[in-house]
Protein backbone atom coordinates (compact mmCIF):
# COMPACT_ATOMS: atom_id res chain seq x y z
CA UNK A 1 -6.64 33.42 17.43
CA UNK A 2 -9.81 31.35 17.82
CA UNK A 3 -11.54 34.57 15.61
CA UNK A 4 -9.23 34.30 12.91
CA UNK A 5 -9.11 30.72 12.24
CA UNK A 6 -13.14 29.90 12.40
CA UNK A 7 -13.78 33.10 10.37
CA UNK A 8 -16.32 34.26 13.18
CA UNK A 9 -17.60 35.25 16.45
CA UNK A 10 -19.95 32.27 17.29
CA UNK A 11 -16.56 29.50 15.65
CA UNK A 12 -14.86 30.49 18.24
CA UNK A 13 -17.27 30.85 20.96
CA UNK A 14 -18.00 27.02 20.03
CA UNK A 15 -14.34 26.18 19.81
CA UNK A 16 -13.62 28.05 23.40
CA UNK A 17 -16.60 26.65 25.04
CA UNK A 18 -18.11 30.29 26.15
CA UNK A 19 -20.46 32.51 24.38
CA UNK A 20 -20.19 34.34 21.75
CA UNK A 21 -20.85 37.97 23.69
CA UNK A 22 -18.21 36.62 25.58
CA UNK A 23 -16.26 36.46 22.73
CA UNK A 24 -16.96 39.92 21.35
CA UNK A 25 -16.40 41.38 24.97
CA UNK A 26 -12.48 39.93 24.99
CA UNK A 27 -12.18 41.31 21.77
CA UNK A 28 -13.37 44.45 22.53
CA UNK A 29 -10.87 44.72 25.50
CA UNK A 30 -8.03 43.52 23.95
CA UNK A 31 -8.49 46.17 21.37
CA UNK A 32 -9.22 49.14 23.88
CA UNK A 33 -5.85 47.64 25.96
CA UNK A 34 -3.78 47.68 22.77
CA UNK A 35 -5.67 51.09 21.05
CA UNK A 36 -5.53 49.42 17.88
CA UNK A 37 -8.88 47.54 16.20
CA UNK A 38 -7.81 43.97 14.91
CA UNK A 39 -11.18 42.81 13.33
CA UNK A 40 -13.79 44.49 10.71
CA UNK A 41 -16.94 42.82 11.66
CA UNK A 42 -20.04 42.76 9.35
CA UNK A 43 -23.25 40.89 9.84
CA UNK A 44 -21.77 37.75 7.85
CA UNK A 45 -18.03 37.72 8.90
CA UNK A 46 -15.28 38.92 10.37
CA UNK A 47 -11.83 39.87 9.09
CA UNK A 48 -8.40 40.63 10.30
CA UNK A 49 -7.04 44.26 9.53
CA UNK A 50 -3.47 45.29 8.39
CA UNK A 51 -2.53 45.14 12.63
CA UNK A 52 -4.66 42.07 13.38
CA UNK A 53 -3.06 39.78 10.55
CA UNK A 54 0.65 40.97 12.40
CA UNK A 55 -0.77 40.73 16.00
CA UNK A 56 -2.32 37.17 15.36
CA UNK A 57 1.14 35.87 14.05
CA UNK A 58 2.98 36.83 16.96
CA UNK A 59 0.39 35.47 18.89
CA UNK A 60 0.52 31.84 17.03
CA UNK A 61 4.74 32.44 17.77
CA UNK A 62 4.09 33.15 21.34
CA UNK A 63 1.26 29.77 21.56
CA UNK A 64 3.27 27.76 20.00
CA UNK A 65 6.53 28.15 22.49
CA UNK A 66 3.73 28.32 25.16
CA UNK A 67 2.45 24.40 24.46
CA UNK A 68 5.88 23.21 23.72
CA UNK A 69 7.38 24.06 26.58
CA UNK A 70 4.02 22.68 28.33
CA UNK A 71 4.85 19.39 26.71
CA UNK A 72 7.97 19.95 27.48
CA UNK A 73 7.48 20.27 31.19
CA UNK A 74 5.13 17.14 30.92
CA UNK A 75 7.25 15.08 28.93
CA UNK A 76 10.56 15.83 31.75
CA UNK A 77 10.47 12.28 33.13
CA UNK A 78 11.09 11.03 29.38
CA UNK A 79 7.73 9.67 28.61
CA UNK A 80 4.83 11.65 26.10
CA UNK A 81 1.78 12.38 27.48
CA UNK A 82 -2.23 13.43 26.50
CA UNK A 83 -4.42 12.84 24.69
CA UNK A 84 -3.76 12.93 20.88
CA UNK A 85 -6.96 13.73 18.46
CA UNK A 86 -6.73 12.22 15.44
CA UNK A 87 -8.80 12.72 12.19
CA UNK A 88 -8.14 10.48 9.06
CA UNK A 89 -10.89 9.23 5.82
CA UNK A 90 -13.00 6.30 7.24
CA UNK A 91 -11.49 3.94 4.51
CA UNK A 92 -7.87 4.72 5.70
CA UNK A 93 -8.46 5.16 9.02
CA UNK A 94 -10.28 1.38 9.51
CA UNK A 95 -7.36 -0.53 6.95
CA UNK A 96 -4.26 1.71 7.90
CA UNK A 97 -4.47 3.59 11.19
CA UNK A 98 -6.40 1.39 13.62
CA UNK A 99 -4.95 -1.90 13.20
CA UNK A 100 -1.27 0.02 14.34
CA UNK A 101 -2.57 2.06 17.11
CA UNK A 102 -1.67 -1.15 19.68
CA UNK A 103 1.75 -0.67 18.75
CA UNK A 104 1.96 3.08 19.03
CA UNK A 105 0.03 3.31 22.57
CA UNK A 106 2.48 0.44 23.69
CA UNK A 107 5.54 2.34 22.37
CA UNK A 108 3.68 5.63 23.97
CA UNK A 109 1.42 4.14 26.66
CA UNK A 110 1.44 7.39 28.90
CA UNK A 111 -0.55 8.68 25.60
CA UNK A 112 -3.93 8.06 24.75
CA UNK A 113 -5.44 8.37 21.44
CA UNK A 114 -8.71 9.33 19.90
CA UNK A 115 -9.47 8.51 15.80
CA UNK A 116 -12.14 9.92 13.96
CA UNK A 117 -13.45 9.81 10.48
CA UNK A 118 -12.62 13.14 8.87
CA UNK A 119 -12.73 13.76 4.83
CA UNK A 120 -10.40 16.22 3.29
CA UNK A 121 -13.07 18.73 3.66
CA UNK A 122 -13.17 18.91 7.81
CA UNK A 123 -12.32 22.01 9.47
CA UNK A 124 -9.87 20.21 11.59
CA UNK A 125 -9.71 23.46 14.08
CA UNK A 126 -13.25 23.82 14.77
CA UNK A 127 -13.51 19.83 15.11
CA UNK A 128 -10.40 20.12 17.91
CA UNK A 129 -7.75 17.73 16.26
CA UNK A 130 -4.08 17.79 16.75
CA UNK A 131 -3.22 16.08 13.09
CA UNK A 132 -5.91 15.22 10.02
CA UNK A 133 -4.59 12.50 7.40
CA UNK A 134 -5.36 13.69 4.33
CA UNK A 135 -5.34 11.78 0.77
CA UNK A 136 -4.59 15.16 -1.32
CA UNK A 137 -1.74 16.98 -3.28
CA UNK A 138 -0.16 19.68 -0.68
CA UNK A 139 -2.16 22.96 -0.82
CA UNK A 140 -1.15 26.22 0.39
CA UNK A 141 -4.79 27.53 0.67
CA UNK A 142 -5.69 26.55 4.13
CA UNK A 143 -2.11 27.65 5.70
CA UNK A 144 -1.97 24.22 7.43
CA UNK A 145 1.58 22.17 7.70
CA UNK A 146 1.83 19.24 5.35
CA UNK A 147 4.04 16.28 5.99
CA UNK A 148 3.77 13.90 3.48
CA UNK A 149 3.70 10.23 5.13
CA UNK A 150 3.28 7.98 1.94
CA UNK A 151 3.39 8.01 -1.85
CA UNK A 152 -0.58 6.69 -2.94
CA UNK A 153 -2.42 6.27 -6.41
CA UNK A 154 -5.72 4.88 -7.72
CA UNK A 155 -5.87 1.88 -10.03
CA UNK A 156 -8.40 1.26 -12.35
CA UNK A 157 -10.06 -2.49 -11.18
CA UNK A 158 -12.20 -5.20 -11.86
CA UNK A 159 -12.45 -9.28 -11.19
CA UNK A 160 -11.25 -11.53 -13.76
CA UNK A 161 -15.04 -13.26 -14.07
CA UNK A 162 -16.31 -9.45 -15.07
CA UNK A 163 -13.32 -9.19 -17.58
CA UNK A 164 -13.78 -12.65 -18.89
CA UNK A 165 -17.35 -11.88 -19.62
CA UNK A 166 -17.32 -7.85 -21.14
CA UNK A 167 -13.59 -7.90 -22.38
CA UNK A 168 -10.73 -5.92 -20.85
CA UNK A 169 -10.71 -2.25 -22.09
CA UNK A 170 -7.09 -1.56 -24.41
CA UNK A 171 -7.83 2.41 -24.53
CA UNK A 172 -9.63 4.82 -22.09
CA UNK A 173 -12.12 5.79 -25.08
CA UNK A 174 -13.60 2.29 -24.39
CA UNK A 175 -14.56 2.28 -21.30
CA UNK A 176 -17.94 4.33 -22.35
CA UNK A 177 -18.59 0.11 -22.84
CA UNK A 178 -18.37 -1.43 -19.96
CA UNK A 179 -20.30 -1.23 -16.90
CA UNK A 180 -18.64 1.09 -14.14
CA UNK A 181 -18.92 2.16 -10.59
CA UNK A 182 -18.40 5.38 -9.63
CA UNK A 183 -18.80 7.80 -6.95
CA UNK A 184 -21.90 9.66 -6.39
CA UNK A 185 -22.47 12.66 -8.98
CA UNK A 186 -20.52 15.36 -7.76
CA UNK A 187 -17.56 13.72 -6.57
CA UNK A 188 -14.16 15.41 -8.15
CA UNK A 189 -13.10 11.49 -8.12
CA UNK A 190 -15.17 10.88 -10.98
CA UNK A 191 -12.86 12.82 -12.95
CA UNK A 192 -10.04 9.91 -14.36
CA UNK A 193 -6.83 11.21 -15.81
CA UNK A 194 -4.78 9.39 -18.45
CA UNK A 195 -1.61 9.72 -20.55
CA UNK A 196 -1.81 10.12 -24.27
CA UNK A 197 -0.01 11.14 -26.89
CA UNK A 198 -0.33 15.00 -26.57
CA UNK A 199 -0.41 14.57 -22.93
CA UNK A 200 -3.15 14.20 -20.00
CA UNK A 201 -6.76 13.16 -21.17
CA UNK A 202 -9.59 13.51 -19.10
CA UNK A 203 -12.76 11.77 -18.66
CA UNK A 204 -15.79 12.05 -16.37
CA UNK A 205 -16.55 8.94 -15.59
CA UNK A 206 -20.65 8.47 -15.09
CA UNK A 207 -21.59 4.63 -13.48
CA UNK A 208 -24.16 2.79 -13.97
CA UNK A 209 -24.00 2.20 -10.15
CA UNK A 210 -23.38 5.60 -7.85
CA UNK A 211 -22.15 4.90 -4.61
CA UNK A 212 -20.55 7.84 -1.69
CA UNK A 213 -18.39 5.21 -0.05
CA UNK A 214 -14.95 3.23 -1.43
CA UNK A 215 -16.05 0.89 0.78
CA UNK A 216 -19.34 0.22 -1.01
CA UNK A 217 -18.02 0.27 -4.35
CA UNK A 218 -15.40 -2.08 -3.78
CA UNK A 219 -17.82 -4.72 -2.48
CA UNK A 220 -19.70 -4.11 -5.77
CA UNK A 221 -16.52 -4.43 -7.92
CA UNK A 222 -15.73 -7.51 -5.71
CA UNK A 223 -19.07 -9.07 -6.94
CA UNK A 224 -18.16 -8.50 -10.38
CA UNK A 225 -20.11 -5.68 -10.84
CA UNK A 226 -17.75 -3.81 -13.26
CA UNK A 227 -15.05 -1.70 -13.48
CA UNK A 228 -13.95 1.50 -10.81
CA UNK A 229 -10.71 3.59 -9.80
CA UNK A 230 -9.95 3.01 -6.26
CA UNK A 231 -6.72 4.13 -4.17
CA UNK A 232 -4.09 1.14 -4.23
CA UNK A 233 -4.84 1.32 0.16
CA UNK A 234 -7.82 -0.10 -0.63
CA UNK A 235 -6.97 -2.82 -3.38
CA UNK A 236 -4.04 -3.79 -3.02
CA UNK A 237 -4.55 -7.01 -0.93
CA UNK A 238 -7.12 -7.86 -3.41
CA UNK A 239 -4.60 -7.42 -6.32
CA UNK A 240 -1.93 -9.83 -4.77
CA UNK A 241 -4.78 -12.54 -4.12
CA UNK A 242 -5.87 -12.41 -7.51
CA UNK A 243 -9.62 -11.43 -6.54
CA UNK A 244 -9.20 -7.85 -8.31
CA UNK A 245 -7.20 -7.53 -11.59
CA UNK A 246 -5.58 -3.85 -12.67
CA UNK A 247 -6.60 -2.11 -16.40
CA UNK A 248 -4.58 0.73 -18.43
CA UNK A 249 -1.47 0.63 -15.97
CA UNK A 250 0.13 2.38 -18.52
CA UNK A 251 -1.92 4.83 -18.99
CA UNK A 252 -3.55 5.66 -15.60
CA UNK A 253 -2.38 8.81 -13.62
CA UNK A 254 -3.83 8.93 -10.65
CA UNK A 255 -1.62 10.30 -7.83
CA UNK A 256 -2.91 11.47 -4.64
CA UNK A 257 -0.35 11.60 -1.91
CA UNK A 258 -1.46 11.07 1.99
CA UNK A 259 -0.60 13.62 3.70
CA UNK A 260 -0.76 14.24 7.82
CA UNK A 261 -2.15 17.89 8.06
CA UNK A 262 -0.96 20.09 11.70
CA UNK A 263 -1.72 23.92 12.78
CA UNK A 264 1.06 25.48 12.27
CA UNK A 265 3.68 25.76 15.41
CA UNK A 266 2.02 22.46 17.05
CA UNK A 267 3.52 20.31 14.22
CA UNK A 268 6.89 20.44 16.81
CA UNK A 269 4.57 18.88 20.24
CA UNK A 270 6.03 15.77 21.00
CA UNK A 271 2.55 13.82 20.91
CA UNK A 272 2.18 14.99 17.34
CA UNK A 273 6.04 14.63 16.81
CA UNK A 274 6.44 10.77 17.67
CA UNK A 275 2.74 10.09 16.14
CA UNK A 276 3.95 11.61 12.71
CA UNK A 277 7.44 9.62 12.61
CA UNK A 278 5.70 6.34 13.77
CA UNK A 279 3.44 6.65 10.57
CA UNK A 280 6.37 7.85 8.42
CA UNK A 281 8.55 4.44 9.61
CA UNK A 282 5.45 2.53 9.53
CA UNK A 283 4.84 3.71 5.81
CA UNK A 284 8.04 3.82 4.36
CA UNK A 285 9.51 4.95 0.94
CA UNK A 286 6.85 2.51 -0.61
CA UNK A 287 3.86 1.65 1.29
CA UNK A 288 3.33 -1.82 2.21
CA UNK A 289 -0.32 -2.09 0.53
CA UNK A 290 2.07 -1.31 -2.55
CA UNK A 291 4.67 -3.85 -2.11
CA UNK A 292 3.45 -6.45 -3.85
CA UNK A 293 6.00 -8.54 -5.01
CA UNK A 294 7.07 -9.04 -1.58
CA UNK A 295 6.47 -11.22 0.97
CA UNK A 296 3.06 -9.06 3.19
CA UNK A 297 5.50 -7.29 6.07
CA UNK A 298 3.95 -7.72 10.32
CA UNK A 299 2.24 -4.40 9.40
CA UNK A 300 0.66 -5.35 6.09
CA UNK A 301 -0.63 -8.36 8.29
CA UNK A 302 -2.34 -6.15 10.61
CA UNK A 303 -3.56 -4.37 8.43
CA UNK A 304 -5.25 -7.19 6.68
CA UNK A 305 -7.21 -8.80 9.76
C-alpha cells in the first residue's frame, strides 16, 4: 500500500520508517508467497499491474476494517482517543482552525491534536496526516475523500481612502488602471473570473506589487495600497468594520469551496469522524466570516482575537 500511494520504493521506505531494500525485499516476498508480480519497476517509478491495482484494493478494504475496529476497541469506554494530524493553508489554519481547537480538545480531551500548514499541493500521505483542509473545487484525480465543510469565495477589495483617491472600477476592463496586488507570477490565483454578457471573462491579473502570501497582500491592501481578490475568510471582518470595501459584486465569480480531504476508508475513524462534524457544525450552511449582517456569533469572536 505504502508503494502504491508514494509512487516509489524510497516514498514508502520514508513513510514506513525502514529502508528502501527493505522495502523491495517485502515486496519481493509477498510476490513469491502470492506467485503473482504486483509492481513493474523501472529506474524512475514504479507501477501497479492488472493484479496489483485488485490486490491493493482489497488490501485498503481489509486496513480500513483493521483501524476501525482498532479505534473501535480504543474508543469502548465512550471517549476518542490519539493523536489527530491535521494539515490546513496557513491563512485558514491561523483565522479558522486554531482559535476552535480549545473547544474541540475540551469536547475530545482524551484526543490530542497536531496542525500544520499544508497548501493544496501537499502529499498529505507522505507528510502522515489523517485529514488536509483544502480551499479547492472537489477533484477526482488524487482518489482522496472530499467532504465539503463550507461554501467560500474571493472578493475583489480595497480601502475607501485608495478608492476615494483612483476611483472605484464600474467594469473588469478597467482595472488595467488601478494599482493591484497580486500573487506572485505563477500563481493560478492570478487568474480572475467574471460574468458578462456571453458568459465567463477572464483576466490575468499582473500587480504592480507581487506577493506569495494572503497574509502579506492584505496588509498591503490594508495600507491602501490598491486593489486584490482575497477569499471572504480572510476579509470579511474587515468588510463589516468598514476598513476594506468590496468592487464588481456583481460581476465577480470566484468560488472555491473548503474542503476536508481523508484516505479513503479512514474517513469512518472516529478521531477523523467527530473532527469533521465539529468543523461542519462549527461552519454551518453559511460561514460565519460570511454572515455579515448579523450580529459576529462566539465563534466568529474567536476567530477574530
Amino acid at each position: 500500500m505504502a508503494v502504491a500511494e508514494t509512487g516509489a520504493l524510497n516514498g514508502a521506505a520514508r513513510q514506513m520508517e525502514i529502508s528502501p531494500s527493505a522495502v523491495s525485499k517485502h515486496i519481493a516476498a509477498l510476490e513469491n508467497k502470492l506467485g503473482a508480480q504486483l509492481l513493474t519497476r523501472t529506474t524512475r517509478q514504479v507501477a501497479l499491474t492488472e493484479v496489483g491495482t485488485s490486490y491493493l484494493q482489497s488490501c485498503r478494504l481489509i486496513i480500513a476494517e483493521l483501524d476501525k475496529a482498532n479505534s473501535e476497541a480504543r474508543t469502548a469506554s465512550g471517549s476518542v482517543q490519539g493523536v489527530l494530524h491535521v494539515g490546513a493553508p496557513i491563512g485558514f489554519a491561523h483565522r479558522h482552525v486554531a482559535p476552535h481547537l480549545p473547544i474541540f480538545i475540551e469536547k475530545y480531551p482524551h484526543l490530542s491534536v497536531e496542525l500544520q500548514s499544508a497548501e493544496s499541493d501537499t502529499d498529505m500521505i507522505e507528510a502522515g496526516f489523517d485529514v488536509c483542509i483544502r480551499i479547492s473545487p472537489h477533484s477526482d484525480h488524487d482518489k482522496l475523500v472530499y467532504t465539503e465543510l463550507a461554501a467560500n469565495s474571493r472578493q475583489l477589495i480595497a480601502t475607501p481612502d485608495y478608492l476615494a483617491t483612483y476611483g472605484a472600477p464600474e467594469k473588469p476592463a478597467d482595472l488595467n488602471k488601478h494599482r493591484l496586488i497580486t500573487h506572485t507570477t505563477r500563481s493560478n490565483s492570478n487568474y480572475w473570473h467574471f460574468r458578462d454578457g456571453s458568459g465567463t471573462q477572464t483576466i490575468h491579473a499582473r500587480g504592480h506589487l507581487l506577493m506569495d502570501s494572503g497574509d502579506a497582500m492584505l496588509r498591503a491592501v490594508l495600507n491602501h495600497g490598491g486593489i486584490a481578490m482575497l477569499p471572504t475568510y480572510m476579509t470579511a471582518r474587515h468588510i463589516r468594520s468598514g476598513a476594506l470595501v468590496t468592487i464588481l459584486d456583481s460581476l465577480v465569480m470566484e468560488d472555491y469551496p473548503i474542503h476536508a480531504v481523508t484516505i479513503p476508508g479512514r474517513h469512518a475513524i472516529p478521531k477523523i469522524e467527530v473532527f469533521l462534524e465539529f468543523l461542519q457544525s462549527l461552519y454551518g450552511d453559511t460561514p460565519y466570516w460570511d454572515a455579515l449582517d448579523e450580529p459576529p456569533t462566539a465563534a466568529a469572536l474567536r476567530a477574530s482575537i
